[in-house]
C-alpha atoms as a PDB file:
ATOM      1  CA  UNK A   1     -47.471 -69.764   0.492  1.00  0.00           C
ATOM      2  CA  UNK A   2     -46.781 -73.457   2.456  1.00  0.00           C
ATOM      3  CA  UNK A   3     -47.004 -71.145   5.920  1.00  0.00           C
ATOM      4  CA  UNK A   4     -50.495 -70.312   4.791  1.00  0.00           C
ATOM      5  CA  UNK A   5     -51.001 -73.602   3.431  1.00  0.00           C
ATOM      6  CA  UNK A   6     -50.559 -75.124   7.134  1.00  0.00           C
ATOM      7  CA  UNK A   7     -53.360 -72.843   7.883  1.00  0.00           C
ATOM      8  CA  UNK A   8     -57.023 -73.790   8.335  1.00  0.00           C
ATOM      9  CA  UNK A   9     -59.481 -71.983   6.366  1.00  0.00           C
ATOM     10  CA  UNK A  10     -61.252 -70.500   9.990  1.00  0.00           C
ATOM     11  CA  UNK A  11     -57.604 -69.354  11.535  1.00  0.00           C
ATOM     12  CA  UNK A  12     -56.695 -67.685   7.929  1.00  0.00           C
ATOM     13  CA  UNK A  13     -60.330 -65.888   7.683  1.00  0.00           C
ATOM     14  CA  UNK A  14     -59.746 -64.883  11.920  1.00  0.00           C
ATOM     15  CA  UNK A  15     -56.347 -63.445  10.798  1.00  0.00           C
ATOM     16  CA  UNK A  16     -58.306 -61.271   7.995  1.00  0.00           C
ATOM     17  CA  UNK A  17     -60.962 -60.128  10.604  1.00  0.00           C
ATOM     18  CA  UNK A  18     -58.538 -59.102  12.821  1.00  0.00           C
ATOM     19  CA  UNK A  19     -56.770 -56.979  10.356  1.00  0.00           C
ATOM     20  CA  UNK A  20     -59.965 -55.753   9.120  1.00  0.00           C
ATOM     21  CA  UNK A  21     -60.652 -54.701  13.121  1.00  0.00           C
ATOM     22  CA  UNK A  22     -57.154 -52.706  13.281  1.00  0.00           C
ATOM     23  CA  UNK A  23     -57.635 -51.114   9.770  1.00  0.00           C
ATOM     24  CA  UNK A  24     -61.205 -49.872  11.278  1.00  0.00           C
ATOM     25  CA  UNK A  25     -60.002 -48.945  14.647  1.00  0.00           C
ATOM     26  CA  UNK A  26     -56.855 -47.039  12.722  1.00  0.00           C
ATOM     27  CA  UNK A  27     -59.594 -45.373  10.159  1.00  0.00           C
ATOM     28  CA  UNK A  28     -62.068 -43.979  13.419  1.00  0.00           C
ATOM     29  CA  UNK A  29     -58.662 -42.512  15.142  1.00  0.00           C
ATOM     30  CA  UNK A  30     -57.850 -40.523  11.880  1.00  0.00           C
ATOM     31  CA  UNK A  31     -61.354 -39.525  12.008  1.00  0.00           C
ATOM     32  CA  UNK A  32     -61.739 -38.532  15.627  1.00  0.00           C
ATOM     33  CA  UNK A  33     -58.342 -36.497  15.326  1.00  0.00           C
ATOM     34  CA  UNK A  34     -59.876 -34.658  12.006  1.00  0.00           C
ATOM     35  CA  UNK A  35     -62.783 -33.896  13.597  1.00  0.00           C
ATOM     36  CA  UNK A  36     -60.667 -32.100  16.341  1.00  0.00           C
ATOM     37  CA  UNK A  37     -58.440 -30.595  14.286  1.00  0.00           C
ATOM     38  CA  UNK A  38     -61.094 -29.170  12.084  1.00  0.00           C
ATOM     39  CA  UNK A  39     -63.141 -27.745  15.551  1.00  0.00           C
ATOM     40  CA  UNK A  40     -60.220 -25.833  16.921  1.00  0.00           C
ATOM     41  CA  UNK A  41     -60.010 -24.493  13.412  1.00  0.00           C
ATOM     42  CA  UNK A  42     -63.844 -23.535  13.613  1.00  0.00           C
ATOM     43  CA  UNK A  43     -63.382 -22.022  17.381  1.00  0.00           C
ATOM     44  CA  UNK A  44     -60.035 -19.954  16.768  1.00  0.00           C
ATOM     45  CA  UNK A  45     -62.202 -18.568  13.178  1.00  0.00           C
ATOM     46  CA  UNK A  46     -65.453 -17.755  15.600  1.00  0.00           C
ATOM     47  CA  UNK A  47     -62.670 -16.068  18.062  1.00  0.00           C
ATOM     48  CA  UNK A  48     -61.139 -14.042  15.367  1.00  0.00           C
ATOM     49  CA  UNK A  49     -64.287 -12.833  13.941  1.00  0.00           C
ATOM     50  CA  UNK A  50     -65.617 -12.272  17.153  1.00  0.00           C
ATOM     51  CA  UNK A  51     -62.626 -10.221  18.078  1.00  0.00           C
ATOM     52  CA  UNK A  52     -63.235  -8.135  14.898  1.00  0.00           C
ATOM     53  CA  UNK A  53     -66.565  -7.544  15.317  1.00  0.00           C
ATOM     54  CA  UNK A  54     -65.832  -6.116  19.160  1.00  0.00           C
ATOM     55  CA  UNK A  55     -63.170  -4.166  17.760  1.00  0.00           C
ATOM     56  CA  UNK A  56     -66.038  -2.524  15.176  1.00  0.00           C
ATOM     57  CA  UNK A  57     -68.131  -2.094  17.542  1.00  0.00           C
ATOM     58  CA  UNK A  58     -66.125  -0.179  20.292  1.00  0.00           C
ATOM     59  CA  UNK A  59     -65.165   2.153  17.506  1.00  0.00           C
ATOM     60  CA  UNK A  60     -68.541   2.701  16.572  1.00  0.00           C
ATOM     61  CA  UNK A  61     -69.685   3.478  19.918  1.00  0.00           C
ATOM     62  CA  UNK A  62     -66.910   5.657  20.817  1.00  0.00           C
ATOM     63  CA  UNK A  63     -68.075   7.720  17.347  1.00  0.00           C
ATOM     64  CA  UNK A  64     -71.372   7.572  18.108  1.00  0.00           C
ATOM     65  CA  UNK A  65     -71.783   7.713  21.757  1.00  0.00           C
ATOM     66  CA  UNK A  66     -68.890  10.057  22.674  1.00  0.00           C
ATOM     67  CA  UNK A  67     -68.733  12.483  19.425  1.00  0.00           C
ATOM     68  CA  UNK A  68     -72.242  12.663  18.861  1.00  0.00           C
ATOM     69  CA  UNK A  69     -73.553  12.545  22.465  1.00  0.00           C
ATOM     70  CA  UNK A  70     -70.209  15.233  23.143  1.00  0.00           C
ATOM     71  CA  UNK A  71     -71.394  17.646  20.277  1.00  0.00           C
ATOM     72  CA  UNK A  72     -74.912  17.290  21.843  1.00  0.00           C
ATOM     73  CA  UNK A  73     -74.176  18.403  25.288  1.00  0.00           C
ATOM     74  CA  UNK A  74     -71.763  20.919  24.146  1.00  0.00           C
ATOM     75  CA  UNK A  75     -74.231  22.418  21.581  1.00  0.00           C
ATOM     76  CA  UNK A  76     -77.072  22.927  24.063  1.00  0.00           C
ATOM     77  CA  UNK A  77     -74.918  24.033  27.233  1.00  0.00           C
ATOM     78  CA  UNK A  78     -75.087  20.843  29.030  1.00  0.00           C
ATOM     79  CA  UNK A  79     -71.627  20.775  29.455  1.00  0.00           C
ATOM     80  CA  UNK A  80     -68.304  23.263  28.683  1.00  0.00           C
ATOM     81  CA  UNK A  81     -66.547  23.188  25.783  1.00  0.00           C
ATOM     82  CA  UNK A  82     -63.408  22.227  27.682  1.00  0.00           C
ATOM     83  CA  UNK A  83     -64.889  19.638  29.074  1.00  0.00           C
ATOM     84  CA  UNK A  84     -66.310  18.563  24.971  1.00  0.00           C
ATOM     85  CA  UNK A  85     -62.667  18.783  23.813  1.00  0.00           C
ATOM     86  CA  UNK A  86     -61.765  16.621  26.013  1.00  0.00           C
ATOM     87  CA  UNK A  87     -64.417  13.822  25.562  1.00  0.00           C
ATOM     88  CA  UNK A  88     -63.421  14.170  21.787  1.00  0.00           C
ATOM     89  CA  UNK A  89     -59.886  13.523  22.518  1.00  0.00           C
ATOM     90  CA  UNK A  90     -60.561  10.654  24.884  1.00  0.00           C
ATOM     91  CA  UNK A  91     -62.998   8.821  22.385  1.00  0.00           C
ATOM     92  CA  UNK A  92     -60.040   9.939  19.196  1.00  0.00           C
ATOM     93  CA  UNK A  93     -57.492   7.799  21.432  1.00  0.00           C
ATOM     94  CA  UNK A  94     -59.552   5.175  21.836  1.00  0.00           C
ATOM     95  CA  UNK A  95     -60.632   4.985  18.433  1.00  0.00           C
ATOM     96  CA  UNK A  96     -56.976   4.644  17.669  1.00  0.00           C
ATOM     97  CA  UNK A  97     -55.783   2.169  19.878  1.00  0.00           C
ATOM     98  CA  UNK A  98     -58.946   0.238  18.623  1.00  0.00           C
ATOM     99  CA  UNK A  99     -57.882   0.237  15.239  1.00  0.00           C
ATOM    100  CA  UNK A 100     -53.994  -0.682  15.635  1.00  0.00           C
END
């Protein structure tokens, strides 16, 4: 108490606005680093469902476009049915590696 006693009033109150200043400046640094923190948590969750949703996607083409379109061409003589057994098993393999 007598070291704050020596103390004028204006030094004392220029001491408290100084700590006030680092407590602020310590408060917006915790902030900033939250709000960075919590945006590489939003990008990597867009990534991932992104990912997912490519992942759907190639599967569904490879049903739709290269069974359906395959059953098509085979059905109406576009092309052999060698050649259909094969599109099949190209679109089945990469329908598998798709969904490991």
């Amino acid at each position: 108490m007598r070291a704050l006693a020596g103390l004028s009033i204006r030094r004392q109150l220029l001491g408290l606005f100084g700590l006030l200043l680092i407590a602020s400046f310590v408060v917006l640094l915790l902030d900033e680093w939250e709000r960075r923190n919590n945006a590489d948590a939003l990008r990597q969750l867009k990534e991932q469902s992104l990912d997912s949703l490519r992942l759907i996607k190639s599967v569904s083409d490879a049903y739709g476009l290269d069974y359906i379109s395959t059953t098509f061409r085979v059905r109406n003589y576009l092309i052999s049915w060698d050649d259909g057994v094969q599109a099949v098993d190209t679109a089945s393999a990469h329908i598998h590696v798709d969904w490991q």
